[in-house]
N, C-alpha and C. Protein backbone atom coordinates (compact mmCIF):
# COMPACT_ATOMS: atom_id res chain seq x y z
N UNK A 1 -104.82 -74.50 -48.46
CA UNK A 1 -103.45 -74.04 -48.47
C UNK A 1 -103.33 -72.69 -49.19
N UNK A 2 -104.06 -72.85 -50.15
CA UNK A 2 -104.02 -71.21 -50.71
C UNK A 2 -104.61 -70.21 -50.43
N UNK A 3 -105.41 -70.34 -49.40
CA UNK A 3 -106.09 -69.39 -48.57
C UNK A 3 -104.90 -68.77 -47.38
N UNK A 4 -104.11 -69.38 -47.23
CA UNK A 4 -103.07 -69.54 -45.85
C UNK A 4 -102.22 -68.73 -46.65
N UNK A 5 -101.56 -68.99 -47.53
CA UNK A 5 -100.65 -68.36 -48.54
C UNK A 5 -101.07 -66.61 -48.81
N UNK A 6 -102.46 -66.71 -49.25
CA UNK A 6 -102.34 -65.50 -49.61
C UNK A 6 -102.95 -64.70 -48.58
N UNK A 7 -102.74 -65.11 -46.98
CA UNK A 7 -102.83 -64.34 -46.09
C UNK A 7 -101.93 -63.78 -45.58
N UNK A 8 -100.74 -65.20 -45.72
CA UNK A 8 -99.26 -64.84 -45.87
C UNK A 8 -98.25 -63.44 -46.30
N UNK A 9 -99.24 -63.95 -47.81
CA UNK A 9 -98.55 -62.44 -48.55
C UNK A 9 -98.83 -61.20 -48.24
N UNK A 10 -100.46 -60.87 -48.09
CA UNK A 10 -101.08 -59.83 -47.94
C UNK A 10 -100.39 -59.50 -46.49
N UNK A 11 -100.19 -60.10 -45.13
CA UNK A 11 -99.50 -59.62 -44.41
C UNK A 11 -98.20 -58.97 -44.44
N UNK A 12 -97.39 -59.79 -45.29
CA UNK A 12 -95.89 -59.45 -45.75
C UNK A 12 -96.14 -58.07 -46.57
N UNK A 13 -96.88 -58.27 -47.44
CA UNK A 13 -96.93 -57.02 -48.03
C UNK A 13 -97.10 -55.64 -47.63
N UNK A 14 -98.44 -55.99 -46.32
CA UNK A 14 -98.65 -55.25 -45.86
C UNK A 14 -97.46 -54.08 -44.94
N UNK A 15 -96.74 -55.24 -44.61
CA UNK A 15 -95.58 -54.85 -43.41
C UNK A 15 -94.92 -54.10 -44.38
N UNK A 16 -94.61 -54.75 -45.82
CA UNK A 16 -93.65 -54.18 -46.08
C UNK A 16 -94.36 -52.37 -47.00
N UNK A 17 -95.31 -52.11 -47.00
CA UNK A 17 -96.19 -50.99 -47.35
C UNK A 17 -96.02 -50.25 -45.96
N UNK A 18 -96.16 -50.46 -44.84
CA UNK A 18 -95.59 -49.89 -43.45
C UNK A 18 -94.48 -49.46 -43.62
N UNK A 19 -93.48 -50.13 -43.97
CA UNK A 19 -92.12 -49.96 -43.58
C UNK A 19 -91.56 -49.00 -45.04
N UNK A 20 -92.14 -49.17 -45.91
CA UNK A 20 -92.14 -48.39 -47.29
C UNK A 20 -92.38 -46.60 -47.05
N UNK A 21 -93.67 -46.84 -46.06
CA UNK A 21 -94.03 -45.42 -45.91
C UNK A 21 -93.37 -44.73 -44.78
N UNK A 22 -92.70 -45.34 -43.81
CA UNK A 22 -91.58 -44.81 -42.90
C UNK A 22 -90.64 -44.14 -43.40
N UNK A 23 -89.85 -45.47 -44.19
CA UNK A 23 -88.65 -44.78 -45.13
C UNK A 23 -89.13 -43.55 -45.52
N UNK A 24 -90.16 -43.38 -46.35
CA UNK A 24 -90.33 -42.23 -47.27
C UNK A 24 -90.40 -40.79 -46.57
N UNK A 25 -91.29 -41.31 -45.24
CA UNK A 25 -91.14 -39.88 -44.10
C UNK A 25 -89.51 -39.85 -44.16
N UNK A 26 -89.02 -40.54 -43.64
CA UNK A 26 -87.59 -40.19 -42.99
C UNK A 26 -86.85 -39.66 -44.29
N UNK A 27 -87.16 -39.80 -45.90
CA UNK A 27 -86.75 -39.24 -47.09
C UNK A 27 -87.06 -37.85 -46.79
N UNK A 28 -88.31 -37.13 -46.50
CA UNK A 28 -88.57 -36.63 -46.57
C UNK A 28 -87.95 -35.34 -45.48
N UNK A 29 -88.21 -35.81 -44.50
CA UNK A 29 -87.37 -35.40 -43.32
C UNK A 29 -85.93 -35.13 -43.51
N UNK A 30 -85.14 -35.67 -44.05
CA UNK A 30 -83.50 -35.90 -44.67
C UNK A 30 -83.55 -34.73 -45.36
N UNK A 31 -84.64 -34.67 -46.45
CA UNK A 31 -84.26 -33.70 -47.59
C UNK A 31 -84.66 -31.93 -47.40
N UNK A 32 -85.57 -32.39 -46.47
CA UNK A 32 -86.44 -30.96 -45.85
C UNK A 32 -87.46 -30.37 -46.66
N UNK A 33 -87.92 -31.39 -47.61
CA UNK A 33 -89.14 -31.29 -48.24
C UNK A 33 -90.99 -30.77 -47.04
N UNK A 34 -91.42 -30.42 -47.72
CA UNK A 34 -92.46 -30.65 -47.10
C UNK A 34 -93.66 -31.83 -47.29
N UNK A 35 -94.11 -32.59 -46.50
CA UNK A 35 -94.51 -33.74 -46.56
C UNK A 35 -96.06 -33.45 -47.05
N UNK A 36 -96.33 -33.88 -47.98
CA UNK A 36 -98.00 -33.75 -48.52
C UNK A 36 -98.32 -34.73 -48.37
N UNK A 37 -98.30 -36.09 -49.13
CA UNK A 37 -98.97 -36.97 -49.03
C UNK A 37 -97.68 -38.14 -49.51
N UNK A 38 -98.37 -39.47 -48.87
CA UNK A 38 -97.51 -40.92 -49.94
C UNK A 38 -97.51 -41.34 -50.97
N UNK A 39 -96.38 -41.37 -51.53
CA UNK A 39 -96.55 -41.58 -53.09
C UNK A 39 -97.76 -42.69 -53.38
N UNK A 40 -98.02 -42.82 -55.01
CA UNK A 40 -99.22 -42.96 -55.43
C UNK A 40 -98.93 -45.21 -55.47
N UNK A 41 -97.51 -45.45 -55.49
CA UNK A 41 -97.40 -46.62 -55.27
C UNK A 41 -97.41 -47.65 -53.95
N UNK A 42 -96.81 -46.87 -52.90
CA UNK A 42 -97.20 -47.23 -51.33
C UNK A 42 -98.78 -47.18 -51.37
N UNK A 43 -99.60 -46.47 -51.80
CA UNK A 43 -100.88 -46.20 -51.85
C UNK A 43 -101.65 -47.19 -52.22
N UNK A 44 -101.02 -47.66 -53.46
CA UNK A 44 -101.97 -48.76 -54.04
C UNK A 44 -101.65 -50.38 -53.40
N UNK A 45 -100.23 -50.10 -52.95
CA UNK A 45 -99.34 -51.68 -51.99
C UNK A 45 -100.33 -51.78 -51.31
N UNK A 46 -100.53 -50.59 -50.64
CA UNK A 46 -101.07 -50.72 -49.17
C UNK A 46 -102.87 -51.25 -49.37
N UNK A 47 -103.36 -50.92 -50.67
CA UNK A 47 -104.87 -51.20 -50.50
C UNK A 47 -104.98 -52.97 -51.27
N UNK A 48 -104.28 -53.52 -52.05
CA UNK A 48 -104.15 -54.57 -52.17
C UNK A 48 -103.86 -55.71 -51.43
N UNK A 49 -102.83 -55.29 -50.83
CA UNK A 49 -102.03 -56.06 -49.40
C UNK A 49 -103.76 -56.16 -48.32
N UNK A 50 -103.99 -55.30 -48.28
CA UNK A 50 -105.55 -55.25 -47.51
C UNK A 50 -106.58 -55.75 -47.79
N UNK A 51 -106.45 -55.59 -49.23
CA UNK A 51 -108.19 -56.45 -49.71
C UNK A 51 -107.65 -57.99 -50.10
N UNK A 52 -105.99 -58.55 -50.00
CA UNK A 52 -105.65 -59.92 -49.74
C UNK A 52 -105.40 -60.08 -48.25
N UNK A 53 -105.24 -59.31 -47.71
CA UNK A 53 -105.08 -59.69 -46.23
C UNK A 53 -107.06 -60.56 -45.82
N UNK A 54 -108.00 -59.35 -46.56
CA UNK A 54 -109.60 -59.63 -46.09
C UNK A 54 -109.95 -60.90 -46.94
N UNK A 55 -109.06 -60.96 -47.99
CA UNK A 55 -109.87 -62.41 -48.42
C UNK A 55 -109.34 -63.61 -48.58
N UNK A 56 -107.73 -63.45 -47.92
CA UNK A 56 -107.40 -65.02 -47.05
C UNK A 56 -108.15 -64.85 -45.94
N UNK A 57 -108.01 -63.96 -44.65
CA UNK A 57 -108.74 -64.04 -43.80
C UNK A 57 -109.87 -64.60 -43.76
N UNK A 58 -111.10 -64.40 -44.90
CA UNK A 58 -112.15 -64.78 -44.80
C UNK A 58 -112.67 -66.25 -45.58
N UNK A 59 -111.84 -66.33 -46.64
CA UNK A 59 -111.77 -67.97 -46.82
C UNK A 59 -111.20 -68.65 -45.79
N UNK A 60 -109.87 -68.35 -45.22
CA UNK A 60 -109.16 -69.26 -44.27
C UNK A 60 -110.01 -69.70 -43.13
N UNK A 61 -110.52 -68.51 -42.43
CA UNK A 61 -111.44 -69.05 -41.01
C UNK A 61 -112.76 -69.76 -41.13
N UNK A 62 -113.17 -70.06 -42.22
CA UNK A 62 -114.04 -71.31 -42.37
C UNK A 62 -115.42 -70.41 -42.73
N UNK A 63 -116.75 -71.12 -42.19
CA UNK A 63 -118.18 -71.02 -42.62
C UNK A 63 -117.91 -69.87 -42.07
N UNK A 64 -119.36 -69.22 -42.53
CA UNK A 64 -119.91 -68.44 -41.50
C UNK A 64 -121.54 -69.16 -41.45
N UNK A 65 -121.73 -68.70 -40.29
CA UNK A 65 -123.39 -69.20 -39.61
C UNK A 65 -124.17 -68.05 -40.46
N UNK A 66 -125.24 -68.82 -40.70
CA UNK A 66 -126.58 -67.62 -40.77
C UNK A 66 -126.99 -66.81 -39.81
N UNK A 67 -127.44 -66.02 -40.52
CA UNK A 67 -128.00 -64.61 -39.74
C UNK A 67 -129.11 -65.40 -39.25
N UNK A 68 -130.02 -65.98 -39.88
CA UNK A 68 -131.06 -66.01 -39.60
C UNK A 68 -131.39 -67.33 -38.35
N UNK A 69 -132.17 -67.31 -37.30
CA UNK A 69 -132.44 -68.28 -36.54
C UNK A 69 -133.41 -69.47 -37.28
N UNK A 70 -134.11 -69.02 -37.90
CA UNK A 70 -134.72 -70.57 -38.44
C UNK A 70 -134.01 -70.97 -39.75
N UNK A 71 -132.50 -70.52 -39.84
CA UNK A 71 -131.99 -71.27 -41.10
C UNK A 71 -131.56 -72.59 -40.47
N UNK A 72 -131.15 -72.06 -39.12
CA UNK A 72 -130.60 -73.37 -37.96
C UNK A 72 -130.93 -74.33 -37.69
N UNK A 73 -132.90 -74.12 -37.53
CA UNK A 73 -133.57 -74.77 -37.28
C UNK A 73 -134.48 -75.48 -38.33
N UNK A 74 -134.38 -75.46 -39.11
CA UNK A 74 -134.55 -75.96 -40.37
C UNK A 74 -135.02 -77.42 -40.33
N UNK A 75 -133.66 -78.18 -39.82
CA UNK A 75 -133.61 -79.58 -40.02
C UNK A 75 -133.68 -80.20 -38.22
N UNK A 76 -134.57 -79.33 -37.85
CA UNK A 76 -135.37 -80.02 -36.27
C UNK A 76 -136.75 -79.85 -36.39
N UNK A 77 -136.95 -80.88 -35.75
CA UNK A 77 -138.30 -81.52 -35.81
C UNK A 77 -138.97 -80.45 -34.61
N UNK A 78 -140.25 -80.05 -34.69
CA UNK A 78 -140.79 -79.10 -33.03
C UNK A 78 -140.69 -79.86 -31.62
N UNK A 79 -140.59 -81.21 -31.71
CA UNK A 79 -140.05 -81.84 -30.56
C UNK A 79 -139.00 -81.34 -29.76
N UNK A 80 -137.97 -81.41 -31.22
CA UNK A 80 -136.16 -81.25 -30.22
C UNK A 80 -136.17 -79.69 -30.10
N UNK A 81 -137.12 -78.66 -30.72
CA UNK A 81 -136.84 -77.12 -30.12
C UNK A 81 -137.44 -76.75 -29.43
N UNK A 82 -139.09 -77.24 -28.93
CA UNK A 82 -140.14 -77.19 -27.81
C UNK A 82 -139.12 -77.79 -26.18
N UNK A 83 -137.86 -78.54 -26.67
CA UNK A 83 -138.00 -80.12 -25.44
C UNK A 83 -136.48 -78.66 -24.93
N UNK A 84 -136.60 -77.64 -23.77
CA UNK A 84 -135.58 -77.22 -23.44
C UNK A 84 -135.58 -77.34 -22.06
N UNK A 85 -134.84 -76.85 -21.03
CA UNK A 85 -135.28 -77.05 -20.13
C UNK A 85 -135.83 -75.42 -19.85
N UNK A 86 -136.77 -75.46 -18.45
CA UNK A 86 -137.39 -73.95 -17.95
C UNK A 86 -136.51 -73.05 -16.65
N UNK A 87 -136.35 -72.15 -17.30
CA UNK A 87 -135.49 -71.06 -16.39
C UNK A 87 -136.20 -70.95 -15.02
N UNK A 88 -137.70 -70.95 -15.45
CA UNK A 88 -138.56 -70.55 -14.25
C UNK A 88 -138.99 -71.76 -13.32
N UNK A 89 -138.86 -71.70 -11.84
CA UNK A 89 -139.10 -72.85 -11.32
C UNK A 89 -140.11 -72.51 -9.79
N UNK A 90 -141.40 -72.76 -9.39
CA UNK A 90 -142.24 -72.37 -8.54
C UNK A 90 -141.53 -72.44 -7.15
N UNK A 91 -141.55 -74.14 -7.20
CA UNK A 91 -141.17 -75.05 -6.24
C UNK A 91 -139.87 -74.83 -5.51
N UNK A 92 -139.72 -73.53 -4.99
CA UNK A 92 -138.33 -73.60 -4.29
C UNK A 92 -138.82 -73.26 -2.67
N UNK A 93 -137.36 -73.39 -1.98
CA UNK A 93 -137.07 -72.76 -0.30
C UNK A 93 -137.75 -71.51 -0.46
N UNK A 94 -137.47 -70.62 -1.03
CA UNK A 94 -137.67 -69.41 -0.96
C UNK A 94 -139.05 -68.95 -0.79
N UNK A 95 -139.87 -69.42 -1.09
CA UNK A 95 -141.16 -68.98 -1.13
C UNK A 95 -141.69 -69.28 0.70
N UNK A 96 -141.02 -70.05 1.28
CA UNK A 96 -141.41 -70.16 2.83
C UNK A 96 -140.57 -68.78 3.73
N UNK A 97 -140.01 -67.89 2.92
CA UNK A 97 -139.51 -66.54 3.87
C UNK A 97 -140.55 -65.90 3.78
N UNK A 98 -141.61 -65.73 2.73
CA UNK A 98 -142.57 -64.65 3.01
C UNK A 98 -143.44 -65.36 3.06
N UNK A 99 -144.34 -66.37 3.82
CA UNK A 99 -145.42 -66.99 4.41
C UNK A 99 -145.27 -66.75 5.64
């Protein structure tokens, strides 16, 4: 649940760091300033809201798999990873068009 929550927020926040830095153009625009950069507090909304947006995201959606292929295979015996079936098959129709 608290993974959900603070994906929650970090989205909300986020939106509202969007909608923060609109206003401020359109301040800016109103007053006939020239626009340099976003203030130093939209700045920091916006990188927090982001690094909680990345780490509900990444608790919330569960495991992640290993990189590695024999971390997988670990707990199989060479039976059950030898026993697949074969792509390649001799015995077909096809081989009687060019005889």
């Amino acid at each position: 649940m608290g993974q959900k929550l603070l994906l929650i927020i970090g989205l909300l926040a986020l939106a509202h760091a969007g909608y923060s830095a609109a206003q401020h153009r359109v301040f800016v625009r109103l007053t006939e300033q020239q626009f340099e950069r976003l203030p130093t507090d939209i700045i920091v909304q916006t990188l927090i809201a982001f690094l909680a947006c990345c780490i509900g995201s990444v608790q919330l959606f569960g495991k992640f798999k290993p990189i590695l292929i024999t971390a997988e295979w670990q707990n199989k015996t060479w039976d059950t990873i030898g026993n697949r079936p074969s792509f390649m098959t001799f015995n077909h129709r096809g081989r009687k068009l060019f005889h």
